[in-house]
C-alpha atoms as a PDB file:
ATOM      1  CA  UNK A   1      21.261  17.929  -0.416  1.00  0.00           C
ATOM      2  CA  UNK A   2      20.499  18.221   3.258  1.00  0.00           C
ATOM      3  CA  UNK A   3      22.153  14.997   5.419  1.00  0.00           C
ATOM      4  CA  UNK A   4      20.858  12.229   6.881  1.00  0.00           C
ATOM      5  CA  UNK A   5      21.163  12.299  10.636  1.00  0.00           C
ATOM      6  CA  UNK A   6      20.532   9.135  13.371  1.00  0.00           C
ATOM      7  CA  UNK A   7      20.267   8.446  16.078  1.00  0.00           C
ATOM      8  CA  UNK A   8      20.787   4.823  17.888  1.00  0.00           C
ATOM      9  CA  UNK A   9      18.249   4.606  21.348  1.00  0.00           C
ATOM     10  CA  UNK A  10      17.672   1.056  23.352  1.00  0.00           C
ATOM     11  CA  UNK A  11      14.600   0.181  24.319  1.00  0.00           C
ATOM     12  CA  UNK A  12      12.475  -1.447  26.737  1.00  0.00           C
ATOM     13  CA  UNK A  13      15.601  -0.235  28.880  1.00  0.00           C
ATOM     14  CA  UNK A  14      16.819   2.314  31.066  1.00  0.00           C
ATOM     15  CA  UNK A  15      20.427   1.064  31.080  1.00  0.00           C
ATOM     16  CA  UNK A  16      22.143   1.719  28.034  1.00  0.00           C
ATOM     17  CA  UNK A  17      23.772  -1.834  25.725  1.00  0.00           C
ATOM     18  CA  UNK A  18      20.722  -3.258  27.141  1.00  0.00           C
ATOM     19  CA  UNK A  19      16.851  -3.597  25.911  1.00  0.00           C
ATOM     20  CA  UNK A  20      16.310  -3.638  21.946  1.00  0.00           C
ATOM     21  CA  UNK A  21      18.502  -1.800  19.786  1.00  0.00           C
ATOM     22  CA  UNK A  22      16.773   0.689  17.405  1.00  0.00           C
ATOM     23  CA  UNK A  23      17.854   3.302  14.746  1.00  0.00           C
ATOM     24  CA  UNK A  24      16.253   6.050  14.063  1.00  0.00           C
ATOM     25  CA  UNK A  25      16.951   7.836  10.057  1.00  0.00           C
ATOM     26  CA  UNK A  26      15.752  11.666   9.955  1.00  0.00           C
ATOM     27  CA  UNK A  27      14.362  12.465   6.855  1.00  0.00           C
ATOM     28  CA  UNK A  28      13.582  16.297   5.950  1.00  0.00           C
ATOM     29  CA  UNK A  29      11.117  17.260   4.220  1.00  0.00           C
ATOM     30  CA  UNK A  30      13.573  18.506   1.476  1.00  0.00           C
ATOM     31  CA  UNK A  31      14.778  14.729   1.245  1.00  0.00           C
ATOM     32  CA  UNK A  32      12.971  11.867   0.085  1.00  0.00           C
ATOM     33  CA  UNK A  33      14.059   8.095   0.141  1.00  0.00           C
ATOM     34  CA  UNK A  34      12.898   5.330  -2.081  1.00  0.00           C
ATOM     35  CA  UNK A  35      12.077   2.148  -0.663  1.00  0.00           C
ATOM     36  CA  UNK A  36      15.320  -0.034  -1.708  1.00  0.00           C
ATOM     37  CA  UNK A  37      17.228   3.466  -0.287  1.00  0.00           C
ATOM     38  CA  UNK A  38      15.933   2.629   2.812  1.00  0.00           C
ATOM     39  CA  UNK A  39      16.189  -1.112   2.488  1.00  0.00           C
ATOM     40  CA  UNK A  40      19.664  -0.477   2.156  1.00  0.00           C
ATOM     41  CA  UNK A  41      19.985   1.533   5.244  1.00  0.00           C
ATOM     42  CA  UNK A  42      18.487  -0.805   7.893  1.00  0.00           C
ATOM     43  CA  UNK A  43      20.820  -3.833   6.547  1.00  0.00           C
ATOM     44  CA  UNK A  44      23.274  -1.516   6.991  1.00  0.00           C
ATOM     45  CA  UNK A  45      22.291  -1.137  10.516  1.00  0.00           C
ATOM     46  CA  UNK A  46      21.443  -4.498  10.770  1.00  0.00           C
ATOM     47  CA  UNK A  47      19.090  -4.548  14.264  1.00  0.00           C
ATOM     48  CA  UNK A  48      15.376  -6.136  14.399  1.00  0.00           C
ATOM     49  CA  UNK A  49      14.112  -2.820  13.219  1.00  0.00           C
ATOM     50  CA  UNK A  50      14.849   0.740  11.949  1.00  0.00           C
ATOM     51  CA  UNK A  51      12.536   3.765  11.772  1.00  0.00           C
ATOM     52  CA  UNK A  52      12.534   6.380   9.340  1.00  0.00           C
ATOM     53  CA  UNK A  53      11.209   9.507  10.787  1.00  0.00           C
ATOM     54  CA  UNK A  54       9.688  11.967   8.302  1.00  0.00           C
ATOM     55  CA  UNK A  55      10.053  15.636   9.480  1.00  0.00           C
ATOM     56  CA  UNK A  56       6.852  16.955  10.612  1.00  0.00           C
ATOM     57  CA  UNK A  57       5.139  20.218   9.210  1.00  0.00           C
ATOM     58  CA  UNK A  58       5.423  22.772  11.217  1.00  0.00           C
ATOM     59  CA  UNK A  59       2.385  23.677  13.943  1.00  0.00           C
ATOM     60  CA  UNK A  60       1.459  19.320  14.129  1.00  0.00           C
ATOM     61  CA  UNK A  61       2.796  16.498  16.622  1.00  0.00           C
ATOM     62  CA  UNK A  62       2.137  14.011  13.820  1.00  0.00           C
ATOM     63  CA  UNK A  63       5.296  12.068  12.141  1.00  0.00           C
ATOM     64  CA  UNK A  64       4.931   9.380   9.423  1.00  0.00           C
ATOM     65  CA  UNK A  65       7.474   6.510   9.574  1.00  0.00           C
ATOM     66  CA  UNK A  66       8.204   3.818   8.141  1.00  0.00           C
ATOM     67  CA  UNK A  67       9.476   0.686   9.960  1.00  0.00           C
ATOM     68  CA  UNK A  68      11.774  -1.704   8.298  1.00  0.00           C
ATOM     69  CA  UNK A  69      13.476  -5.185   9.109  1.00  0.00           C
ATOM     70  CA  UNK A  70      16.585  -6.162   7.106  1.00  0.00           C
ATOM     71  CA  UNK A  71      14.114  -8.174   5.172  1.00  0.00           C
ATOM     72  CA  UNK A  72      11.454  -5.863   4.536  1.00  0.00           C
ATOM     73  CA  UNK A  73       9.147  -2.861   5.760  1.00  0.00           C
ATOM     74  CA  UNK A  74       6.726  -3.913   8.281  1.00  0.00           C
ATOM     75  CA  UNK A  75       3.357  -2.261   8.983  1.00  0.00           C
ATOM     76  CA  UNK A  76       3.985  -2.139  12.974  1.00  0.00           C
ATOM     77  CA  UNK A  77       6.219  -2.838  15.952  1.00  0.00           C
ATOM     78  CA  UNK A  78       6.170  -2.044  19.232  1.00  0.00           C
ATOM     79  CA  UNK A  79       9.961  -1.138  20.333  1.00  0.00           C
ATOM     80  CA  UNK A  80      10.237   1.447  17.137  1.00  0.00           C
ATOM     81  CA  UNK A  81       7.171   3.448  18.193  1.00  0.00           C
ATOM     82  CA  UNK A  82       8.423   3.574  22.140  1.00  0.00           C
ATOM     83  CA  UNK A  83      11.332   4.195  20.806  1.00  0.00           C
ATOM     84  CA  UNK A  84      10.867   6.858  18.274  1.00  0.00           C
ATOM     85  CA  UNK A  85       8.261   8.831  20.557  1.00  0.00           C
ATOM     86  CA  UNK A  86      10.326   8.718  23.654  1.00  0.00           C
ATOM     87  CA  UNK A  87      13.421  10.602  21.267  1.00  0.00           C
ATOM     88  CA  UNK A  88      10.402  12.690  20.094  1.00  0.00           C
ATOM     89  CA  UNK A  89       9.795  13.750  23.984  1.00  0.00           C
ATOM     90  CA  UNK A  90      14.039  14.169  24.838  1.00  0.00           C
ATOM     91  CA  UNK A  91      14.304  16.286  21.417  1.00  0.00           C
ATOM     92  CA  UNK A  92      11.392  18.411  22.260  1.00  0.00           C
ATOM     93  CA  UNK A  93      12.334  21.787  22.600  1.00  0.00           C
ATOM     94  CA  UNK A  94      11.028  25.317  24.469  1.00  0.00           C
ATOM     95  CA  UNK A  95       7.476  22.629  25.889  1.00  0.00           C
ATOM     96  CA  UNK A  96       7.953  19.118  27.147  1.00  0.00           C
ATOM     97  CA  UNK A  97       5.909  17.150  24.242  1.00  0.00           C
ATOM     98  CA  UNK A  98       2.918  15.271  26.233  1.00  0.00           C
ATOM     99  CA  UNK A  99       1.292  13.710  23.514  1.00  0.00           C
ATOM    100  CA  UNK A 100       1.700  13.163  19.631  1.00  0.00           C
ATOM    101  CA  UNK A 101       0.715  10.631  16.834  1.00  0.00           C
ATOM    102  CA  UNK A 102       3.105   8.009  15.108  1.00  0.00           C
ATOM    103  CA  UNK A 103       1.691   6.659  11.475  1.00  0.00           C
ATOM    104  CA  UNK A 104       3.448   3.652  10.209  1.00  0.00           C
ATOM    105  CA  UNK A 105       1.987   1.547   7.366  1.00  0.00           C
ATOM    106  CA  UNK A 106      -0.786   0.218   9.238  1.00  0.00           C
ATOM    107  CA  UNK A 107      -2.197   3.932  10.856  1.00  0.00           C
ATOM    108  CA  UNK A 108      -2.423   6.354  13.141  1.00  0.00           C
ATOM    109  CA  UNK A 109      -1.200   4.978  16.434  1.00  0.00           C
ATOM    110  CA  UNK A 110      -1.089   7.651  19.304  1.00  0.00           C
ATOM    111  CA  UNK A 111       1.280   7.987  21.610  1.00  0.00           C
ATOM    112  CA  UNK A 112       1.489  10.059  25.064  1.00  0.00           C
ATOM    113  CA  UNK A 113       4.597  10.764  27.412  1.00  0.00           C
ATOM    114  CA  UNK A 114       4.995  10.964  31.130  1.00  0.00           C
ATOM    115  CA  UNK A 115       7.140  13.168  32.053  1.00  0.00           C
ATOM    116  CA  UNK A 116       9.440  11.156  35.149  1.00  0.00           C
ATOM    117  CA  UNK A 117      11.625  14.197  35.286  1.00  0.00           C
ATOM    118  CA  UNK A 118      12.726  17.601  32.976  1.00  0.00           C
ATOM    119  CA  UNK A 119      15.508  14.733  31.637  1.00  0.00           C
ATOM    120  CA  UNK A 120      13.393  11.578  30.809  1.00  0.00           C
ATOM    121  CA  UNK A 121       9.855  10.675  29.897  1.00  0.00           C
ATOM    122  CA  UNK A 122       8.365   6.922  29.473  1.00  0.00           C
ATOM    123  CA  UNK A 123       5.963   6.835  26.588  1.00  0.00           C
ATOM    124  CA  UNK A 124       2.835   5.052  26.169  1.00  0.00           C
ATOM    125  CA  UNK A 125       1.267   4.024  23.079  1.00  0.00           C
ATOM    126  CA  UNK A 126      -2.373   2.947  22.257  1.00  0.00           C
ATOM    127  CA  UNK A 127      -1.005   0.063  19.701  1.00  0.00           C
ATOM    128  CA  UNK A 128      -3.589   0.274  16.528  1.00  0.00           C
ATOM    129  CA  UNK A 129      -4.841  -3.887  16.743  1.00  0.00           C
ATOM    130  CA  UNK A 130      -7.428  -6.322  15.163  1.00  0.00           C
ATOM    131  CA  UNK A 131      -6.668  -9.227  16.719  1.00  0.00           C
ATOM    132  CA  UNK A 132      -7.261 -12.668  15.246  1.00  0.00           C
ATOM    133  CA  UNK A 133      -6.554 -16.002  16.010  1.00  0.00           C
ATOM    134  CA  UNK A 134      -6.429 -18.047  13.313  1.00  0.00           C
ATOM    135  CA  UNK A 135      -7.717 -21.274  12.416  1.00  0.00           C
ATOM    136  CA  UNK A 136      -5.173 -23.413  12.443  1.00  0.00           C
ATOM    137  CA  UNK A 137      -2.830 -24.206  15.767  1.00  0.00           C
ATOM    138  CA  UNK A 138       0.558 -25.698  15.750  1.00  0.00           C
ATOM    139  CA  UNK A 139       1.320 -29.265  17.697  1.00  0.00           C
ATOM    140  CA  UNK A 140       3.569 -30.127  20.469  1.00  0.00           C
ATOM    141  CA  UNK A 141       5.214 -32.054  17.831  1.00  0.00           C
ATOM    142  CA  UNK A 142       5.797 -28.589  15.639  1.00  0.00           C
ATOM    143  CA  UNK A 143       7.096 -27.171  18.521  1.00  0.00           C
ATOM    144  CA  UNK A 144      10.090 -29.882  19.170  1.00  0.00           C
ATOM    145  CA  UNK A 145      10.333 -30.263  15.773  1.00  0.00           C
ATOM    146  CA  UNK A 146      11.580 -26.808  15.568  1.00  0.00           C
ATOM    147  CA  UNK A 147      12.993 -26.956  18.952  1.00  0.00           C
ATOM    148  CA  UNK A 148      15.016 -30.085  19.560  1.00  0.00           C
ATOM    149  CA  UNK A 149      15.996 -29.086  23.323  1.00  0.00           C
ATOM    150  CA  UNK A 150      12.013 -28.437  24.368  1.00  0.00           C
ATOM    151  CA  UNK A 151      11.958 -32.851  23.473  1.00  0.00           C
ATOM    152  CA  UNK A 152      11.158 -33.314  27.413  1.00  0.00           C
ATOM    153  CA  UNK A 153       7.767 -30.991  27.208  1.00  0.00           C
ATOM    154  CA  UNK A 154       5.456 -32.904  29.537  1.00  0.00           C
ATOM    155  CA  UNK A 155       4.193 -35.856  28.282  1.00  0.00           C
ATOM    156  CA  UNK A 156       0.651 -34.915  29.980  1.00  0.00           C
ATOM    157  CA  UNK A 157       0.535 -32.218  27.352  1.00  0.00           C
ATOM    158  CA  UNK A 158       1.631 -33.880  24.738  1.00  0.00           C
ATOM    159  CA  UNK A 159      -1.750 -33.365  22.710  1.00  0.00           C
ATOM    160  CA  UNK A 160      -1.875 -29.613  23.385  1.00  0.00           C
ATOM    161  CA  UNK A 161      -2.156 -27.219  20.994  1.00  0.00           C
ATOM    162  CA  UNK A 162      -0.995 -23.515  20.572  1.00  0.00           C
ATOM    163  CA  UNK A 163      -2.573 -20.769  18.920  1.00  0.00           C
ATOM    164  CA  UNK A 164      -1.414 -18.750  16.083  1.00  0.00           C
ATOM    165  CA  UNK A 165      -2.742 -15.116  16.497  1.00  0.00           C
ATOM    166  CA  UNK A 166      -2.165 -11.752  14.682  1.00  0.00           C
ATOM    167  CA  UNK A 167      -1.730  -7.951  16.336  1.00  0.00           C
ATOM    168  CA  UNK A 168      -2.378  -6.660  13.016  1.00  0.00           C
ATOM    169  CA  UNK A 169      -2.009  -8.360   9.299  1.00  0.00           C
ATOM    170  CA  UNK A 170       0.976  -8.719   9.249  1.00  0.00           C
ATOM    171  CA  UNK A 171       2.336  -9.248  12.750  1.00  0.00           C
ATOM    172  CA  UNK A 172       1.627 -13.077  13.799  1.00  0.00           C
ATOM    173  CA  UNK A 173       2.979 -15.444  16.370  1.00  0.00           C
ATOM    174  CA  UNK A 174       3.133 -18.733  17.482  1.00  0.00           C
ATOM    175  CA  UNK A 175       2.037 -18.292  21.082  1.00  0.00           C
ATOM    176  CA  UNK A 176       3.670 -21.607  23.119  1.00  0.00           C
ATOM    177  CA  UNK A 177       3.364 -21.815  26.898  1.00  0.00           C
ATOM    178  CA  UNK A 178       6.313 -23.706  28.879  1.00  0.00           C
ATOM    179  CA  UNK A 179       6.159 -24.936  32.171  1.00  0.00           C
ATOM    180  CA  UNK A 180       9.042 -23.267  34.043  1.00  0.00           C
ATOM    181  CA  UNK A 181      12.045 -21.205  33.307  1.00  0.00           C
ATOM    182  CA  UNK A 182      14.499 -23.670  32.881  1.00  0.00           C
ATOM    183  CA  UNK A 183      12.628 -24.645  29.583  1.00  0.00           C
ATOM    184  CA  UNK A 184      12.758 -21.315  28.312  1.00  0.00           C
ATOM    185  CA  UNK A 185      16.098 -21.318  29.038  1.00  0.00           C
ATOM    186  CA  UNK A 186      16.351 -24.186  26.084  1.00  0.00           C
ATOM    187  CA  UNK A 187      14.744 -21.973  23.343  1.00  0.00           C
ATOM    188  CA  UNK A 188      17.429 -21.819  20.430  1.00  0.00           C
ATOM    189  CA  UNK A 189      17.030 -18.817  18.218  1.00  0.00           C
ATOM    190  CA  UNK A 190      16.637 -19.147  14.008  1.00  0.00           C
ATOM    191  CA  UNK A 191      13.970 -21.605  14.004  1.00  0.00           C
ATOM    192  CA  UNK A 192      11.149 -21.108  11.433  1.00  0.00           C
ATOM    193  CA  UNK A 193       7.317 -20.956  11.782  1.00  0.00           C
ATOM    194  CA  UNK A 194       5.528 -23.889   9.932  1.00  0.00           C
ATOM    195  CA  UNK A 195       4.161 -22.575   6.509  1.00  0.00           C
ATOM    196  CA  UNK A 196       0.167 -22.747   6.309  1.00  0.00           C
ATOM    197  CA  UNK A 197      -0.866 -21.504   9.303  1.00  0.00           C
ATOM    198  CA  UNK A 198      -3.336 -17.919   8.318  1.00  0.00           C
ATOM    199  CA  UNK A 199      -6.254 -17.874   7.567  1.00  0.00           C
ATOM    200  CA  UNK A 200      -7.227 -16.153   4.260  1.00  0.00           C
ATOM    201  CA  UNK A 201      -6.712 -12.413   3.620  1.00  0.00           C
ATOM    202  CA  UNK A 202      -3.961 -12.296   6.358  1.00  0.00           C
ATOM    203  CA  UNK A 203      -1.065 -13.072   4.069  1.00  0.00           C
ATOM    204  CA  UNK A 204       1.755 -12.322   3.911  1.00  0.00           C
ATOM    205  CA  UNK A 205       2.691 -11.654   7.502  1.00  0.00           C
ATOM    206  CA  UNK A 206       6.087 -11.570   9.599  1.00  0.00           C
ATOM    207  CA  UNK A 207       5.683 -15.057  11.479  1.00  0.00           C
ATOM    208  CA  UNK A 208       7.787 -15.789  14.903  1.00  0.00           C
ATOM    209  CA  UNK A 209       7.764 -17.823  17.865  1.00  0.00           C
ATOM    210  CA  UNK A 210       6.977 -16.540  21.021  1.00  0.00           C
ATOM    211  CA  UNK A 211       7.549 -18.341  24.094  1.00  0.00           C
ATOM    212  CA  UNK A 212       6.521 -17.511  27.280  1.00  0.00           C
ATOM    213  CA  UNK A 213       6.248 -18.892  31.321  1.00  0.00           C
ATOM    214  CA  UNK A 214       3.577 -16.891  33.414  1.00  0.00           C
ATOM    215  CA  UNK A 215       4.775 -16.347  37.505  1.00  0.00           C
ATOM    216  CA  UNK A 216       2.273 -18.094  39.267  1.00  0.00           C
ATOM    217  CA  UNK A 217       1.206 -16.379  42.518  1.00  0.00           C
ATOM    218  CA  UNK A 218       3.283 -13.318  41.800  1.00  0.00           C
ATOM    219  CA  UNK A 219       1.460  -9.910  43.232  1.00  0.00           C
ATOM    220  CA  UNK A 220       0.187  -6.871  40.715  1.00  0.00           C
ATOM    221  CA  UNK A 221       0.137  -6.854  37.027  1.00  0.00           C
ATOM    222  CA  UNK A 222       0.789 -10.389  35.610  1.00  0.00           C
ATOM    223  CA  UNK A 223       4.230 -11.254  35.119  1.00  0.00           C
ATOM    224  CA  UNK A 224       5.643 -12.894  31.738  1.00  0.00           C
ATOM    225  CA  UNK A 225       9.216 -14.427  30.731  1.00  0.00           C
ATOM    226  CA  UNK A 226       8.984 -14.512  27.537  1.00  0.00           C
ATOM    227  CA  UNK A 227      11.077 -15.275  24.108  1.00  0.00           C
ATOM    228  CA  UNK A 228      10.769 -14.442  20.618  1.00  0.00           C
ATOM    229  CA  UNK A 229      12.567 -16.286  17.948  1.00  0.00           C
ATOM    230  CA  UNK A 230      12.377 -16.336  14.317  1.00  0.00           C
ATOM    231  CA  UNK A 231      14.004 -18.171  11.144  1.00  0.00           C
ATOM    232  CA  UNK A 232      16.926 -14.977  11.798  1.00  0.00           C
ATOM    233  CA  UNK A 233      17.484 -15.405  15.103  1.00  0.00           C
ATOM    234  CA  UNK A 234      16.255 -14.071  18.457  1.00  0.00           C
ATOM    235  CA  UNK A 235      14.638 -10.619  18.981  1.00  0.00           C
ATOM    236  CA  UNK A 236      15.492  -8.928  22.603  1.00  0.00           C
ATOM    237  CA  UNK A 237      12.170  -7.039  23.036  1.00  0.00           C
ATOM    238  CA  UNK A 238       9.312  -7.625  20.907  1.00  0.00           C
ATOM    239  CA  UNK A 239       5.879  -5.113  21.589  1.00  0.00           C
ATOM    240  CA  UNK A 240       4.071  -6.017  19.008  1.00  0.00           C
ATOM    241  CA  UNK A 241       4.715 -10.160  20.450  1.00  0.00           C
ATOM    242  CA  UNK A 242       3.958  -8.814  23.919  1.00  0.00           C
ATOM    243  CA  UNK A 243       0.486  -7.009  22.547  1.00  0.00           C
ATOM    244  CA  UNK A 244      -0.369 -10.075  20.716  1.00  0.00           C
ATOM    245  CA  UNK A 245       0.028 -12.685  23.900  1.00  0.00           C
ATOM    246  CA  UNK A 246      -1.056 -10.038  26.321  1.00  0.00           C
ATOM    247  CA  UNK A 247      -4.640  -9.464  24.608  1.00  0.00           C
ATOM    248  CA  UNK A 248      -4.944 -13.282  24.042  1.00  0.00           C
ATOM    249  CA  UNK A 249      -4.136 -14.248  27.394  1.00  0.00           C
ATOM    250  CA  UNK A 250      -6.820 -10.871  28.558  1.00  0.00           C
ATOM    251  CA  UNK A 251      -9.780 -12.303  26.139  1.00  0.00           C
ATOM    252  CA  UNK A 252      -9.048 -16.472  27.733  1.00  0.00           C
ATOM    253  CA  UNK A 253      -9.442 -14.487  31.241  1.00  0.00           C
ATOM    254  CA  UNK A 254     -12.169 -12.374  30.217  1.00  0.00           C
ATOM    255  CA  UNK A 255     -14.126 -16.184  28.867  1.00  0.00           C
ATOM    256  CA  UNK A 256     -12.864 -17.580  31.649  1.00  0.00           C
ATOM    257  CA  UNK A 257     -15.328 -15.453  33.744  1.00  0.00           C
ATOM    258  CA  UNK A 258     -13.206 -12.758  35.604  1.00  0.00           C
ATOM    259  CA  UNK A 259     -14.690  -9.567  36.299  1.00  0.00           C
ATOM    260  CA  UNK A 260     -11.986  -7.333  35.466  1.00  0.00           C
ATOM    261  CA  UNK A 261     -12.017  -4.550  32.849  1.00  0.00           C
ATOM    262  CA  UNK A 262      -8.355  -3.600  32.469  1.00  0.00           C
ATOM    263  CA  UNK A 263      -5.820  -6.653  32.737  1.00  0.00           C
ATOM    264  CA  UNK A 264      -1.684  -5.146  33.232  1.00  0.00           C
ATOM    265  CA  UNK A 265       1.519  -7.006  32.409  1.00  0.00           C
ATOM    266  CA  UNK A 266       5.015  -7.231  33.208  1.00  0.00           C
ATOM    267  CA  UNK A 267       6.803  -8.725  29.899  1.00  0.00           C
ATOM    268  CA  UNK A 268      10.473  -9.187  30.931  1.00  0.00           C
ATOM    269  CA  UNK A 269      12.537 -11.004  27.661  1.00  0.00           C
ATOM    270  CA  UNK A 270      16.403 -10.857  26.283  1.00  0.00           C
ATOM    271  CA  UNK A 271      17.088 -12.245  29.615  1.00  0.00           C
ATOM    272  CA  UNK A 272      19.205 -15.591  27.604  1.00  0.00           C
ATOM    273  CA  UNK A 273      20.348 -12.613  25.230  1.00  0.00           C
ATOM    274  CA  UNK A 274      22.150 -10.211  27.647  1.00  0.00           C
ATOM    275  CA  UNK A 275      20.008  -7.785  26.860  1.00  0.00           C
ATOM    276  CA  UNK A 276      17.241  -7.520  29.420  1.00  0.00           C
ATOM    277  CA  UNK A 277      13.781  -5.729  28.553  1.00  0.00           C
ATOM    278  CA  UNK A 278      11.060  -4.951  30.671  1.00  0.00           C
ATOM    279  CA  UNK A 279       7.689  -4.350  28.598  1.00  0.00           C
ATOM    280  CA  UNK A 280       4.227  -3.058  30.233  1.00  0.00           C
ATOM    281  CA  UNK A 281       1.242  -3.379  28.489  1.00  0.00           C
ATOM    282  CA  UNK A 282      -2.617  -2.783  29.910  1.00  0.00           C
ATOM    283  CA  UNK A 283      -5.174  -4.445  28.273  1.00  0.00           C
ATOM    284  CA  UNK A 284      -9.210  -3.513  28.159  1.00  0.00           C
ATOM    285  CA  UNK A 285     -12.291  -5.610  27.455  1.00  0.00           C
ATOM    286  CA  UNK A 286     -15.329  -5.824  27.375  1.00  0.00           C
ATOM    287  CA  UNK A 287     -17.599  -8.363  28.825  1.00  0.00           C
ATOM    288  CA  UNK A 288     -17.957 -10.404  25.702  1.00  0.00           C
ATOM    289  CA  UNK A 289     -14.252 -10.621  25.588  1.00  0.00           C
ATOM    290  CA  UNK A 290     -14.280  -7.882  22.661  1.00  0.00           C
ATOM    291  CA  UNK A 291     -10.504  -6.032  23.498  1.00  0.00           C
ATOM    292  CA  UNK A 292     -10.636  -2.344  23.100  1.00  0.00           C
ATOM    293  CA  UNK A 293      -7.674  -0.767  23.568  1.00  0.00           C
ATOM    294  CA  UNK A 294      -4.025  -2.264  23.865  1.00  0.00           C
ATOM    295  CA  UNK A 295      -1.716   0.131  25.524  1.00  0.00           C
ATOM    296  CA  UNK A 296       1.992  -0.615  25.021  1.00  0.00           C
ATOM    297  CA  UNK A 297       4.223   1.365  27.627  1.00  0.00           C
ATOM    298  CA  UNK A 298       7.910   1.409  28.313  1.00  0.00           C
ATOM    299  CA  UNK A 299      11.258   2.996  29.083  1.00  0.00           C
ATOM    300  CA  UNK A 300      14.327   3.763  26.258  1.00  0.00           C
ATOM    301  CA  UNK A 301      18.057   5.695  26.686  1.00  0.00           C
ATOM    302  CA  UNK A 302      20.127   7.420  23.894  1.00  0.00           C
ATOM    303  CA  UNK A 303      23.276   5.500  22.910  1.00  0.00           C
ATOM    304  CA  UNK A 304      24.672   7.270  19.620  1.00  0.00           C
ATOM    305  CA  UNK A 305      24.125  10.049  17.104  1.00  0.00           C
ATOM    306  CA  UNK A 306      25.627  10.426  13.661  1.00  0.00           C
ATOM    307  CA  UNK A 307      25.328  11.238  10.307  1.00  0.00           C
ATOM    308  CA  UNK A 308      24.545   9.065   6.971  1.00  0.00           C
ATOM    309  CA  UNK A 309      27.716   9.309   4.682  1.00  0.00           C
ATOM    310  CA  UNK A 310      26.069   9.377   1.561  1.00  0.00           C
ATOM    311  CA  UNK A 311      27.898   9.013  -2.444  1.00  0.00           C
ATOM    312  CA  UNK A 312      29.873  11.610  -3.272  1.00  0.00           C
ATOM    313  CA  UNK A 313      30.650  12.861   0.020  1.00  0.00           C
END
């Protein structure tokens, strides 16, 4: 039975014990994992997320994978697909890889590498997206109630209300503006989203927080602090979040009457985790405000290899 080999990359990072902690399960082609296998695996693990990479067939830069939480397989995230394409590029052999297609659950999503030496490549990835925002918004009151420290949110926007949108069914979030970065600085991590909240045909979905102060006045691509908490805890990097706020935010612009076609981000979070990430993402539209492409782009660094002890061995 041919082994199980890993490999452990951060991401969103360039400095290694920072960014988002991924693993990465090689499967052969002579091997084949069932789903509670695999469950098994990424609880072992334990981070946000872990890939398992099916071995391509020969002659094709197309790899299936399958993305799992320790509660579940997930039909997309955006730190496993930087992540697994960037160890794509560094394990390329005899050509540099420029260009290759992930498919998790929810479809083809392609990917392409710049090369920033013969040593390290930054991938970016059109992220596969239909997004929604749903009908029903969550209240200031929602929001202290499931974070006690954010009690002093500006009484002038005490009637506001946030939107719940989805990057894919599946993928949904809670998207709450704060008012500076000291009030970020109070989100507590393992707070649930309220039940209720999609619209029909989108259940079930993974459902977090994500929190997030725009720079105001800062020069180039817009700049975001941003958090994302769930009923588990906190997640240090979250692509999928930063695709969902980052195409909302493009589509109120693009309403808003700004003539722009392509709208970039700087998504810096796990700042309040010790684990800083830096996220880009460019975002096109149309002039009706219809997105067409969400391009998730970022940096990762190897940390560990090893091999699966398996029964009997």
């Amino acid at each position: 039975m041919a082994p199980l080999h890993y490999d452990v990359v951060d991401v969103f990072t360039t400095q290694r014990y920072t960014g988002n902690q991924l693993a990465i399960i090689h499967v052969p082609r002579s091997r084949s994992l069932s789903k509670e296998e695999k469950q098994k695996i990424a609880i072992e693990f334990g981070y946000s997320e872990s890939v398992f990479l099916a071995e391509a067939d020969d002659g094709t830069a197309s790899w299936e994978i399958n993305i799992y939480t320790p509660e579940g397989e997930i039909p997309l995230a955006g730190h496993p697909v930087i992540g697994t394409a960037w160890l794509l590029g560094q394990k390329s052999s005899g050509h540099l890889l420029s260009q290759g297609v992930l498919v998790p659950e929810v479809g083809e999503t392609p990917f392409t590498l710049a090369w920033l030496d013969r040593d390290n490549c930054e991938p970016r990835v059109e992220m596969p997206q239909t997004l929604h925002k749903h009908a029903a918004s969550v209240s200031v009151a929602n929001v202290i109630n499931a974070q006690a420290d954010l009690e002093t949110y500006p009484q002038s926007k005490a009637e506001r209300m946030f939107p719940v949108v989805s990057l894919v069914k599946g993928m949904t979030f809670v998207l709450v503006e704060l008012d500076s970065i000291e009030a970020l600085g109070n989100v507590k991590g393992g707070s649930a989203v309220p039940q209720n909240l999609l619209d029909q045909g989108w259940e079930p979905s993974l459902m977090g927080w994500y929190f997030y102060y725009i720079e105001i006045g800062a020069p180039g691509p817009i700049k975001l602090h941003c958090r994302m908490v769930e009923k588990f805890g906190e997640d240090a990097a979250t692509g999928s979040a930063a695709c969902t706020l980052t195409g909302y935010l493009s589509q109120l612009a693009k309403t808003a009457g700004l003539e722009a076609e392509h709208f970039e981000y700087i998504v810096t979070q796990g700042e309040h985790m010790g684990r800083k990430s830096t996220i880009k993402t460019t975002v096109s539209v149309t002039a009706s405000a219809e997105i067409t492409s969400i391009v998730l782009q970022g940096n990762a660094v190897h940390v560990m290899s090893g091999i699966l002890s398996e029964d009997g061995s």
